[in-house]
PDB file of N, CA and C in Angstrom:
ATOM      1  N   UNK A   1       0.818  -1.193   0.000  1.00  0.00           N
ATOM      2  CA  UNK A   1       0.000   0.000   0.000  1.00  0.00           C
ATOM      3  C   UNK A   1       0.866   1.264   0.000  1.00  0.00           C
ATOM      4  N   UNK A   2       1.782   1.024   0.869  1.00  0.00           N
ATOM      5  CA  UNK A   2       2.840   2.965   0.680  1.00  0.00           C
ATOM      6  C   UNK A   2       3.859   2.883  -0.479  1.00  0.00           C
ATOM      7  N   UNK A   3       3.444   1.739  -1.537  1.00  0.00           N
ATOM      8  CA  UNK A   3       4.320   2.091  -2.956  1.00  0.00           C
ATOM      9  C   UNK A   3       3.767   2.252  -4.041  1.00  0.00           C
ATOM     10  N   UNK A   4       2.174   3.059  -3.455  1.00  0.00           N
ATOM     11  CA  UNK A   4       1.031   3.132  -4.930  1.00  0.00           C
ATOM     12  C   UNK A   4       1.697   4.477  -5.598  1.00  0.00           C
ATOM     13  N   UNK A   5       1.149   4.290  -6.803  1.00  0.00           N
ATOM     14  CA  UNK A   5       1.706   5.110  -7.436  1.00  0.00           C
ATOM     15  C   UNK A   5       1.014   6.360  -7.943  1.00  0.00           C
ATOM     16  N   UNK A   6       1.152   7.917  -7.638  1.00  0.00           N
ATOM     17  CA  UNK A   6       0.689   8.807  -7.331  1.00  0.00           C
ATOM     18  C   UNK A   6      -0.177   9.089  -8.407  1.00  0.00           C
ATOM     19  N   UNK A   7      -0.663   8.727  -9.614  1.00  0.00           N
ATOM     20  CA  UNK A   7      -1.794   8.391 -10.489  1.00  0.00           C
ATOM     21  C   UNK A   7      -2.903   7.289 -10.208  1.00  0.00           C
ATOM     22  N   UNK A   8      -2.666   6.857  -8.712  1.00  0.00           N
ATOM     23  CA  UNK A   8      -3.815   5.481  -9.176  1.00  0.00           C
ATOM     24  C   UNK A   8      -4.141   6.788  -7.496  1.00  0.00           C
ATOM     25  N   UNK A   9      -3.202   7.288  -6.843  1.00  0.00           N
ATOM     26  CA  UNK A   9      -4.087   7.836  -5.293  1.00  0.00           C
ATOM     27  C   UNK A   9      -5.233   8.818  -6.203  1.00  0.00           C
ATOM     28  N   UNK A  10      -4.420   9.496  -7.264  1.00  0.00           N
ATOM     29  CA  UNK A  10      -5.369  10.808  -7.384  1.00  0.00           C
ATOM     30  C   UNK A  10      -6.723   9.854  -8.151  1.00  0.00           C
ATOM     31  N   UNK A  11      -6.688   8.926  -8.971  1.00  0.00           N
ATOM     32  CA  UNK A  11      -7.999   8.529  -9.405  1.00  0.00           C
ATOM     33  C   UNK A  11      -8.990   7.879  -8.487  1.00  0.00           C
ATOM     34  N   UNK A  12      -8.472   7.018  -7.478  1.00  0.00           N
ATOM     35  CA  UNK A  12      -9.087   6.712  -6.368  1.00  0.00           C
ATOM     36  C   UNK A  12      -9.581   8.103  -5.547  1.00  0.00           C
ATOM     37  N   UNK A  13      -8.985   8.447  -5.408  1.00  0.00           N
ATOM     38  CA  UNK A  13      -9.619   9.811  -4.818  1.00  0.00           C
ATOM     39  C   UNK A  13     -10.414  10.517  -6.149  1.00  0.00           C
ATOM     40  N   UNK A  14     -10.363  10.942  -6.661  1.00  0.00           N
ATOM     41  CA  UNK A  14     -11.215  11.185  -7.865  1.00  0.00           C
ATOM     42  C   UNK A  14     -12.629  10.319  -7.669  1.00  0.00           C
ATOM     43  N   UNK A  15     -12.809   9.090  -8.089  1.00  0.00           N
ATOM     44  CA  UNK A  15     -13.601   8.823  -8.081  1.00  0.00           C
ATOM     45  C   UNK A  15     -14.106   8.187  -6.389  1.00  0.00           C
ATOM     46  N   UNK A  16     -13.411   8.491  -5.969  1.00  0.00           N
ATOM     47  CA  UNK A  16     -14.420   8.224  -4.499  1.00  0.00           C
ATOM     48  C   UNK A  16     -15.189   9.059  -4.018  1.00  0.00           C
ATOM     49  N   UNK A  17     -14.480  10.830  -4.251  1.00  0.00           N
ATOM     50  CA  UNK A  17     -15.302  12.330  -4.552  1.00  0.00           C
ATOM     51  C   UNK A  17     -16.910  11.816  -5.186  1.00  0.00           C
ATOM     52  N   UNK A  18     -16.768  11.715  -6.695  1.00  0.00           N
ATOM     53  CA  UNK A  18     -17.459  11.486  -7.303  1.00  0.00           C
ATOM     54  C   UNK A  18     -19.004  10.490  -6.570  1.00  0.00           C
ATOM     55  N   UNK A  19     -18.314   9.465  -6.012  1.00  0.00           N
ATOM     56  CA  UNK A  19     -19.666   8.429  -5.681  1.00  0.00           C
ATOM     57  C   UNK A  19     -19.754   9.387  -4.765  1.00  0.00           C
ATOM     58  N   UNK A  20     -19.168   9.535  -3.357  1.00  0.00           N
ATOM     59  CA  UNK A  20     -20.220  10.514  -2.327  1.00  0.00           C
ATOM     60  C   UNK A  20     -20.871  11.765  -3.205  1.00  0.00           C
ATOM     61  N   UNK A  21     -20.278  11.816  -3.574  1.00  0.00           N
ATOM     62  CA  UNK A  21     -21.315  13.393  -4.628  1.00  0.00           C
ATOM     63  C   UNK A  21     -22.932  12.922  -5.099  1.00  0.00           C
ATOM     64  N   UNK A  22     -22.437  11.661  -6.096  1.00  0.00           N
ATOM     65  CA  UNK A  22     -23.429  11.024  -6.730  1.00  0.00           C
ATOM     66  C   UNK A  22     -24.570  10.084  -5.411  1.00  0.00           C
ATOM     67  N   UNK A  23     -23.953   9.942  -4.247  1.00  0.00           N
ATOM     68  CA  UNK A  23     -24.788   9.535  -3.553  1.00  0.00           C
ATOM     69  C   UNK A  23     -25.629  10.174  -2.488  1.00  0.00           C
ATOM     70  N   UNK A  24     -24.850  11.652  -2.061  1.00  0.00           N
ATOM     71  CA  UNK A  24     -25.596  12.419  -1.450  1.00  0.00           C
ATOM     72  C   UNK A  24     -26.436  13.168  -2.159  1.00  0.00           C
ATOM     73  N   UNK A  25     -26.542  13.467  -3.656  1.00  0.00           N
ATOM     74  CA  UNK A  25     -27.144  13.987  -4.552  1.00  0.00           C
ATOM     75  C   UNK A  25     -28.708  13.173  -4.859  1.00  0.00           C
ATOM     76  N   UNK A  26     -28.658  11.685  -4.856  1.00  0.00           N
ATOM     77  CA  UNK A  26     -29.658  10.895  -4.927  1.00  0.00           C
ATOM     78  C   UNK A  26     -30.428  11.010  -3.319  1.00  0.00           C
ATOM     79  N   UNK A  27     -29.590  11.089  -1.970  1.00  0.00           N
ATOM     80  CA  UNK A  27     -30.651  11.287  -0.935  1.00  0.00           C
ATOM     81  C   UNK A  27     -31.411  12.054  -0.909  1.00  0.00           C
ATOM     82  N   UNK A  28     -30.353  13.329  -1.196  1.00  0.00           N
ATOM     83  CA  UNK A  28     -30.889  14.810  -1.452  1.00  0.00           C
ATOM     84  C   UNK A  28     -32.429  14.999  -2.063  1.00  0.00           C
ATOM     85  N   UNK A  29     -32.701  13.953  -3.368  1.00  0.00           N
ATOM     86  CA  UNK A  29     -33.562  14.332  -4.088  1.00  0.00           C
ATOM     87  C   UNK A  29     -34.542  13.691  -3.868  1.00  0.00           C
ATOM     88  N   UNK A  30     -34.229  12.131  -3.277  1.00  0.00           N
ATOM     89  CA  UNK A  30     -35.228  10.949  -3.305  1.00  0.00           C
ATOM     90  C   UNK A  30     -35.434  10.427  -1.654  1.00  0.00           C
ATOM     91  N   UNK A  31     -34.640  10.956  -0.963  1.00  0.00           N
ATOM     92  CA  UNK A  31     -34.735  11.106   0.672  1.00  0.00           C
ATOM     93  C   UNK A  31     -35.828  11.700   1.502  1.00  0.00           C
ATOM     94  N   UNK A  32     -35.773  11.842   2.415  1.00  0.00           N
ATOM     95  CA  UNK A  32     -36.195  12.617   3.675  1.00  0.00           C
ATOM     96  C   UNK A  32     -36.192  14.138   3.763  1.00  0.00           C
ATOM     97  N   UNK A  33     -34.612  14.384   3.166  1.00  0.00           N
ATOM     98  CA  UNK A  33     -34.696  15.800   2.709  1.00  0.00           C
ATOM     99  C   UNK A  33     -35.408  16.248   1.447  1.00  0.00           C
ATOM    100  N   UNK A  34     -35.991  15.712   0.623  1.00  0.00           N
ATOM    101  CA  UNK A  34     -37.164  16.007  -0.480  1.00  0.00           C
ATOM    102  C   UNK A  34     -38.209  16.197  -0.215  1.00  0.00           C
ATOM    103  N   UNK A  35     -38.638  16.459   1.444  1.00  0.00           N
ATOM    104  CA  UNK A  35     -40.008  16.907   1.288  1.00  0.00           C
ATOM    105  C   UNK A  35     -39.964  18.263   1.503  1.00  0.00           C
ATOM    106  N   UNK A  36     -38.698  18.996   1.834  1.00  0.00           N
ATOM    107  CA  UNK A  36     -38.485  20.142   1.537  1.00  0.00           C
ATOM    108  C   UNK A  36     -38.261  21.436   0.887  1.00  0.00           C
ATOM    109  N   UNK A  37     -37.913  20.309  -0.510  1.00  0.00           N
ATOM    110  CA  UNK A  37     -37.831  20.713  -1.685  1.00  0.00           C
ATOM    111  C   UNK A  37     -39.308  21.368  -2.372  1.00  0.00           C
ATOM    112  N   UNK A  38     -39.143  22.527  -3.021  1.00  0.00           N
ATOM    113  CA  UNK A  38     -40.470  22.850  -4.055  1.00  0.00           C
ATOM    114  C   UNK A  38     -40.226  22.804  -5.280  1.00  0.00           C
ATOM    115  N   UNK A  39     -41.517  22.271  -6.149  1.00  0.00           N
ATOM    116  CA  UNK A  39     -41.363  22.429  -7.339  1.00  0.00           C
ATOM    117  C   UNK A  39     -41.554  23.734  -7.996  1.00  0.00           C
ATOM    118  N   UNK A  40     -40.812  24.279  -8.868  1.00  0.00           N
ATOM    119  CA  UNK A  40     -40.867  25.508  -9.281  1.00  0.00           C
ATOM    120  C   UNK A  40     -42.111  25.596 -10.723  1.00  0.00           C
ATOM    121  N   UNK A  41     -42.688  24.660 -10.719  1.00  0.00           N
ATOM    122  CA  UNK A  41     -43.528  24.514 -12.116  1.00  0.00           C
ATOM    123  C   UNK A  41     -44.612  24.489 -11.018  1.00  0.00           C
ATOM    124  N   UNK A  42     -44.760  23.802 -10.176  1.00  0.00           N
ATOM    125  CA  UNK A  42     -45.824  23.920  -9.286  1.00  0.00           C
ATOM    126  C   UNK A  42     -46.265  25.034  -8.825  1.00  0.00           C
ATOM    127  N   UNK A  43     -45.353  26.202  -8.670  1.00  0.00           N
ATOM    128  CA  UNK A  43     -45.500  27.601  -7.773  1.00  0.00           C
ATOM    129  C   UNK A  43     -45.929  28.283  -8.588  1.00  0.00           C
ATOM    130  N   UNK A  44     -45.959  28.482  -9.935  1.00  0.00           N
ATOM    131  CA  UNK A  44     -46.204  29.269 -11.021  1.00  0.00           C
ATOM    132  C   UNK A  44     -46.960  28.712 -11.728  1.00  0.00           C
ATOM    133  N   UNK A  45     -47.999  27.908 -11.582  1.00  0.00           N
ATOM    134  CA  UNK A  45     -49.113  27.255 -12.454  1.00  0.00           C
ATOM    135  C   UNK A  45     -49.896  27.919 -12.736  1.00  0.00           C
ATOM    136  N   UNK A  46     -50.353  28.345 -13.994  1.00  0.00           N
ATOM    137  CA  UNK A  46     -51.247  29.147 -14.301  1.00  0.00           C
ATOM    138  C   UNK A  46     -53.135  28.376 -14.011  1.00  0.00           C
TER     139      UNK A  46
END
């Protein structure tokens, strides 16, 4: 492990960024915290 080579840390880190992003982004929308959310087509319905 302390002879990886400083292109495989930054992509591992790269994409480990990426999934927490991509996974707090899906709670965000489809969670608990979505009933907080408003729809903006909803507020302006004619």
């Amino acid at each position: 492990m302390e002879n990886m080579e400083p292109a495989t840390v930054l992509s591992i880190s790269v994409c480990a960024v990426l999934i927490v992003v991509t996974v707090l982004s899906i709670y965000t929308s489809f969670g608990p915290p979505s009933k907080e959310l408003s729809d903006p087509f909803e507020d302006h319905e004619d």
